[in-house]
N, C-alpha and C. Protein backbone atom coordinates (compact mmCIF):
# COMPACT_ATOMS: atom_id res chain seq x y z
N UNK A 1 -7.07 -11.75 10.64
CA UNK A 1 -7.18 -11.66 9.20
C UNK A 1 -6.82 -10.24 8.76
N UNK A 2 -6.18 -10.14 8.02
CA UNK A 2 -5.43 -9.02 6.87
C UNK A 2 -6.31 -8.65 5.75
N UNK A 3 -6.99 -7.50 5.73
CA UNK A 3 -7.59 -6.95 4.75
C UNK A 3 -6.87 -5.97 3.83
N UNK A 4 -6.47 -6.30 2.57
CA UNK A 4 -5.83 -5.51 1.77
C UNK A 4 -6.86 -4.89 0.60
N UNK A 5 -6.60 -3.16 0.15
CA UNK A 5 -7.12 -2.42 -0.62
C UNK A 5 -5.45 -1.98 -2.02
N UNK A 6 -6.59 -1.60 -2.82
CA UNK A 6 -4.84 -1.58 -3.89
C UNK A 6 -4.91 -0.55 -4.65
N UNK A 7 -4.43 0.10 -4.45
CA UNK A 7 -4.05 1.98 -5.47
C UNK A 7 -3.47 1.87 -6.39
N UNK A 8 -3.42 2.44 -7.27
CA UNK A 8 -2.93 2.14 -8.87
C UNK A 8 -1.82 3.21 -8.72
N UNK A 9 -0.79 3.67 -8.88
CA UNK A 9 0.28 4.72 -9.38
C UNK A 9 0.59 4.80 -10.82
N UNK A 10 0.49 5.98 -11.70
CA UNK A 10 0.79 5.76 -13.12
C UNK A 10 1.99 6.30 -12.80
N UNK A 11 3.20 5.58 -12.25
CA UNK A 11 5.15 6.42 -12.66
C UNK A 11 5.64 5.16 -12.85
N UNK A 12 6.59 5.52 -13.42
CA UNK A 12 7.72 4.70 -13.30
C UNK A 12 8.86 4.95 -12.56
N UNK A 13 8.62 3.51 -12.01
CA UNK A 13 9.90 3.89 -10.81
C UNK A 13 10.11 2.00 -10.61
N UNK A 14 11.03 2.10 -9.46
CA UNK A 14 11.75 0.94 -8.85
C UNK A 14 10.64 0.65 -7.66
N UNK A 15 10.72 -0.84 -7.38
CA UNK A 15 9.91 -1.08 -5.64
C UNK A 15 10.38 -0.06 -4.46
N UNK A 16 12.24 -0.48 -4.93
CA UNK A 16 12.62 0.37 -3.83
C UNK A 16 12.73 2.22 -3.71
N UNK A 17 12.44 2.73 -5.23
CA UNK A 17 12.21 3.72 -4.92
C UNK A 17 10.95 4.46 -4.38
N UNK A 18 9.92 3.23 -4.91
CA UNK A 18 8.38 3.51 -5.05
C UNK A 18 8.33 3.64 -3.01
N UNK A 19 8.82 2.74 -2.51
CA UNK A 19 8.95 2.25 -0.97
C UNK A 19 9.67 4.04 -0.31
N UNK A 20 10.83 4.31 -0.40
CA UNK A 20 10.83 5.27 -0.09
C UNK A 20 10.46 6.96 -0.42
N UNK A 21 9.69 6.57 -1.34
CA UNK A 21 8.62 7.96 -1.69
C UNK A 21 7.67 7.95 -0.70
N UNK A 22 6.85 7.16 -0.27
CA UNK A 22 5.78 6.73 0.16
C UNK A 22 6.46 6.80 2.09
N UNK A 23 7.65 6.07 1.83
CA UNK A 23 7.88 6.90 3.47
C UNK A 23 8.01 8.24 3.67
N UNK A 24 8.96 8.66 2.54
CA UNK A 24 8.82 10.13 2.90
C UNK A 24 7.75 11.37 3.07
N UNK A 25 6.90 10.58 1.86
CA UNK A 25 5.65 11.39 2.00
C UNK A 25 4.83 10.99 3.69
N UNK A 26 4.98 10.25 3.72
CA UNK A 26 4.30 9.51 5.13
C UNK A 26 4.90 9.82 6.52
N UNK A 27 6.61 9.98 6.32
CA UNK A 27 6.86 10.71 7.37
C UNK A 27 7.07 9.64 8.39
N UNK A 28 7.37 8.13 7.46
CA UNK A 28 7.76 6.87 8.14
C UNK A 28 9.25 6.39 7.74
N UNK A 29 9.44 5.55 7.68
CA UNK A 29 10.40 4.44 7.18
C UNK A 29 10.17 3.29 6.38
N UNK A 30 10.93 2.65 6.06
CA UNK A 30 11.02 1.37 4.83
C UNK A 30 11.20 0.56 5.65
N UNK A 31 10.59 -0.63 6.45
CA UNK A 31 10.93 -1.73 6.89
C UNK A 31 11.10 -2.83 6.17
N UNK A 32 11.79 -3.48 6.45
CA UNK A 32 12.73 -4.80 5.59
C UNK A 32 13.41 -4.20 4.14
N UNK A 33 13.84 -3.18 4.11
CA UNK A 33 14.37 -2.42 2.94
C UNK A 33 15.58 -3.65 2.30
N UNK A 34 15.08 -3.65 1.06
CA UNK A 34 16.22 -4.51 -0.03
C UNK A 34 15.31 -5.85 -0.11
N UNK A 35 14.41 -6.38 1.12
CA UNK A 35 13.66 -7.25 0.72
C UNK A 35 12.76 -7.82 0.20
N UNK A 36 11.89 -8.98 -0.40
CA UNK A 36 10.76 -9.11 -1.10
C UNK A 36 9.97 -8.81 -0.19
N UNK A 37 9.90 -8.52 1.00
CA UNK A 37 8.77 -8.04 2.03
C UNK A 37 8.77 -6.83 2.12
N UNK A 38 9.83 -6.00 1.84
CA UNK A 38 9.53 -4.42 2.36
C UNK A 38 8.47 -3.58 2.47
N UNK A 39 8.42 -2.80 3.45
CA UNK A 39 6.72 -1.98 3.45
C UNK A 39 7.30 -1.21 4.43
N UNK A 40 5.91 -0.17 4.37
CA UNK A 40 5.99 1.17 5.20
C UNK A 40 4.87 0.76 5.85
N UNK A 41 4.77 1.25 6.85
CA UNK A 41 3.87 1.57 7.96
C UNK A 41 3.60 2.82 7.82
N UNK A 42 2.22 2.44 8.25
CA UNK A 42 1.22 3.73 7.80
C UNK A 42 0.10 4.06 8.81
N UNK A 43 -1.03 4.70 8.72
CA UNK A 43 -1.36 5.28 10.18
C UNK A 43 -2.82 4.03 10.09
N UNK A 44 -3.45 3.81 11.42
CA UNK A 44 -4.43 2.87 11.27
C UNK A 44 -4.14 1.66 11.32
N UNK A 45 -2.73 1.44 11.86
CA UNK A 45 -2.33 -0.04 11.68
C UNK A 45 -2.03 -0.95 10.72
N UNK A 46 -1.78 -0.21 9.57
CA UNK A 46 -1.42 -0.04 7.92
C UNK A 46 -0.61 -0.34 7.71
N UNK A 47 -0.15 -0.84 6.59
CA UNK A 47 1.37 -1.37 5.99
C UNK A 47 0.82 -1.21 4.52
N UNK A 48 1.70 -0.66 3.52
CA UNK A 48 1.94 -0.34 2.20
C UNK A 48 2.89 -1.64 1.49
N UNK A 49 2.62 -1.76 0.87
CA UNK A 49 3.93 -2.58 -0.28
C UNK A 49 3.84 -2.28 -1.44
N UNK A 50 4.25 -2.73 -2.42
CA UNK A 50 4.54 -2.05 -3.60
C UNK A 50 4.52 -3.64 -4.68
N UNK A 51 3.98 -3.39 -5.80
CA UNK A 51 4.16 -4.54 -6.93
C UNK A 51 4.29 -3.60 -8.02
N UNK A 52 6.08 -3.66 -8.92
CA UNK A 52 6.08 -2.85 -9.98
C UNK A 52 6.14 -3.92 -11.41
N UNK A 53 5.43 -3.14 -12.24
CA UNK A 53 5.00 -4.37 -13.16
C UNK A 53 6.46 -4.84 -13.68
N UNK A 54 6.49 -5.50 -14.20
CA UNK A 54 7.49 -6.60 -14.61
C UNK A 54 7.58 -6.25 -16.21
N UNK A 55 8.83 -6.76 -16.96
CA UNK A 55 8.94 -6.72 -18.36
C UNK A 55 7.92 -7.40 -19.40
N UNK A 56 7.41 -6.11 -19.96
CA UNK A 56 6.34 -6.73 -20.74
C UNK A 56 4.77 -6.05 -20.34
N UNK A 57 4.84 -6.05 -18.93
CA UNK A 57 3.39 -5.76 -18.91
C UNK A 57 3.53 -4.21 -18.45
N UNK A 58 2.38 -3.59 -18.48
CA UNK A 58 2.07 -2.54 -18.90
C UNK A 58 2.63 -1.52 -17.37
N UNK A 59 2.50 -0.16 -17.15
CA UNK A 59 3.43 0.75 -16.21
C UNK A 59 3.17 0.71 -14.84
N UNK A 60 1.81 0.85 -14.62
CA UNK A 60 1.02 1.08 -12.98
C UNK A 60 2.05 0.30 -11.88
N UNK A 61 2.20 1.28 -10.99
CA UNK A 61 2.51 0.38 -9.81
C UNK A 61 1.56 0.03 -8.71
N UNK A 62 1.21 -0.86 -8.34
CA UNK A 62 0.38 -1.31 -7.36
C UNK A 62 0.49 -1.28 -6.10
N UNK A 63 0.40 -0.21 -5.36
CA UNK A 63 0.31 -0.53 -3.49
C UNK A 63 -0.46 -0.56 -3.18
N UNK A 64 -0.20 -1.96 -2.20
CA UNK A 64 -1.51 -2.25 -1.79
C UNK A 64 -1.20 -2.17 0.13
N UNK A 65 -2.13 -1.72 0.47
CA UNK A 65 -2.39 -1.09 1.73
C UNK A 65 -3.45 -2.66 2.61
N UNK A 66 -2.77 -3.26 3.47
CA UNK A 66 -2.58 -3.92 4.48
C UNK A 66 -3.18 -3.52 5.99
N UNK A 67 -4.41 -4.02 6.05
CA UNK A 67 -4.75 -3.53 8.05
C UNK A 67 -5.92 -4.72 8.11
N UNK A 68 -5.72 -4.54 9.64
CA UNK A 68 -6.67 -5.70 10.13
C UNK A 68 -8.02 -5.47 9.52
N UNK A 69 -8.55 -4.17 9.58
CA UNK A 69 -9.77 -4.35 8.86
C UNK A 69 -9.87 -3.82 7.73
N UNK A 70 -11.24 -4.20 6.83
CA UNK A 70 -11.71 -3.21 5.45
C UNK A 70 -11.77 -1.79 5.88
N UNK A 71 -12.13 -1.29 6.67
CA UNK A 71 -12.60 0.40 7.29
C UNK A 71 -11.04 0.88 7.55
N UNK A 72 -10.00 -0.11 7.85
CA UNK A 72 -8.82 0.48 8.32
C UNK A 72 -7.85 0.82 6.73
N UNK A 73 -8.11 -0.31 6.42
CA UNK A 73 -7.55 -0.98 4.77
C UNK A 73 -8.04 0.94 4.03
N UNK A 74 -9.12 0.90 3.83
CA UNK A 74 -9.69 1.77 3.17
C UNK A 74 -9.33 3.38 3.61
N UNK A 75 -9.16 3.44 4.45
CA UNK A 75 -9.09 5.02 5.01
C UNK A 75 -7.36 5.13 5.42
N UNK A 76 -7.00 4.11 5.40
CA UNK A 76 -5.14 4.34 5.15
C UNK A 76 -4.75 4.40 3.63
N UNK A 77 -5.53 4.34 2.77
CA UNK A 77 -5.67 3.66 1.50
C UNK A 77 -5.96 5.26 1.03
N UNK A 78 -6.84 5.48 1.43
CA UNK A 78 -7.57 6.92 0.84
C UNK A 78 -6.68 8.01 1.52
N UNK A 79 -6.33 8.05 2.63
CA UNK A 79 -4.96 9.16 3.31
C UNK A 79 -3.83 9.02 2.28
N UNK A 80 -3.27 7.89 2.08
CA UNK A 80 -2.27 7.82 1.07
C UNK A 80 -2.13 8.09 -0.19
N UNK A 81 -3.52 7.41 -0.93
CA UNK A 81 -3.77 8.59 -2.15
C UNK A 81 -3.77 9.86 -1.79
N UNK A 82 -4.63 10.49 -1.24
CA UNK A 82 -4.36 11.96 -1.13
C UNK A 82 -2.93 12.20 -0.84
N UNK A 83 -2.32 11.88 -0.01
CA UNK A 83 -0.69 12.16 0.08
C UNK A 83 0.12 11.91 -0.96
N UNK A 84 0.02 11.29 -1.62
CA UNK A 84 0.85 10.96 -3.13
C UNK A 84 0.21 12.13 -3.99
N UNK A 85 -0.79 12.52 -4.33
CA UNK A 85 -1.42 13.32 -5.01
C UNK A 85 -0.63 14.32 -5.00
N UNK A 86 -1.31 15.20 -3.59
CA UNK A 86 -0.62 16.44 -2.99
C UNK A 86 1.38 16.29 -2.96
N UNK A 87 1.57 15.51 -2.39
CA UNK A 87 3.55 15.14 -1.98
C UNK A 87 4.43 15.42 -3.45
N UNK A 88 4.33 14.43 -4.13
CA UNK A 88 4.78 14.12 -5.33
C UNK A 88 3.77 14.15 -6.49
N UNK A 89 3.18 14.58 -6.16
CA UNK A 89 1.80 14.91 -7.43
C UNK A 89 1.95 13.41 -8.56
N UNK A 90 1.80 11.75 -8.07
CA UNK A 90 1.63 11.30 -8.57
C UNK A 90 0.50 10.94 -9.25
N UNK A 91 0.10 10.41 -10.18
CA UNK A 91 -1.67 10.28 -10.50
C UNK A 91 -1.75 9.20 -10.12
N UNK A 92 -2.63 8.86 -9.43
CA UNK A 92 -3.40 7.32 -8.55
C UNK A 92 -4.61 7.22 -8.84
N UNK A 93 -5.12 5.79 -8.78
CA UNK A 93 -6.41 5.61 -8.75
C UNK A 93 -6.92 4.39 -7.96
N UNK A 94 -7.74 4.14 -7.40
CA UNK A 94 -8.38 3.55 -7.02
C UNK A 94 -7.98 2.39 -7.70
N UNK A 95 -7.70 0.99 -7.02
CA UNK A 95 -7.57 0.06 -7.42
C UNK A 95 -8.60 -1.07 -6.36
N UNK A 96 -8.58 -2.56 -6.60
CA UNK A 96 -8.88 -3.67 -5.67
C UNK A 96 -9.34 -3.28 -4.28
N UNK A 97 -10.93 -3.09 -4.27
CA UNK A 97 -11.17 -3.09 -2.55
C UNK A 97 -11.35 -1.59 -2.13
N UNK A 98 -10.81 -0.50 -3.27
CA UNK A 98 -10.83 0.86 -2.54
C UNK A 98 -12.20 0.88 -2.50
């Protein structure tokens, strides 16, 4: 079972750009890049994805952070906020599960 936690991003951006910010800051790669699956791998057995809102609804982008457990979910979740913070000084917040 897959426990997912979900970080809020206030930018605007693309999936696929949102995907390789988040590697770079991470110091990973974009796996399945161009696809509806794409994600980064992240430390803890982690995987990132990205949901950017759609026309109409409001800016936040949503990554949500993927690991076998809640304790893993959460502390890849909380490394990554801080890394977006500090990297690209995006503003994040706590979303679903943090």
């Amino acid at each position: 079972m897959t426990t997912t936690v979900t970080i809020v991003a206030h930018i605007v951006a693309t999936a696929p750009e949102v995907l390789a910010t988040i590697a770079k800051t991470v110091r990973s790669e974009v796996h399945g890049a161009g696809s509806a699956n794409a994600s980064v791998p992240l430390r803890d057995d982690a995987r990132a994805s990205v949901t950017v809102a759609g026309f109409g609804d409001e800016l936040p982008v949503a990554i949500d952070v993927s690991a076998p457990t809640v304790e893993q979910a959460r502390s890849a979740a909380s490394a990554l906020r801080s890394q977006l913070k500090a990297g690209p000084g995006w503003r994040i917040e706590s979303g679903p599960g943090a």
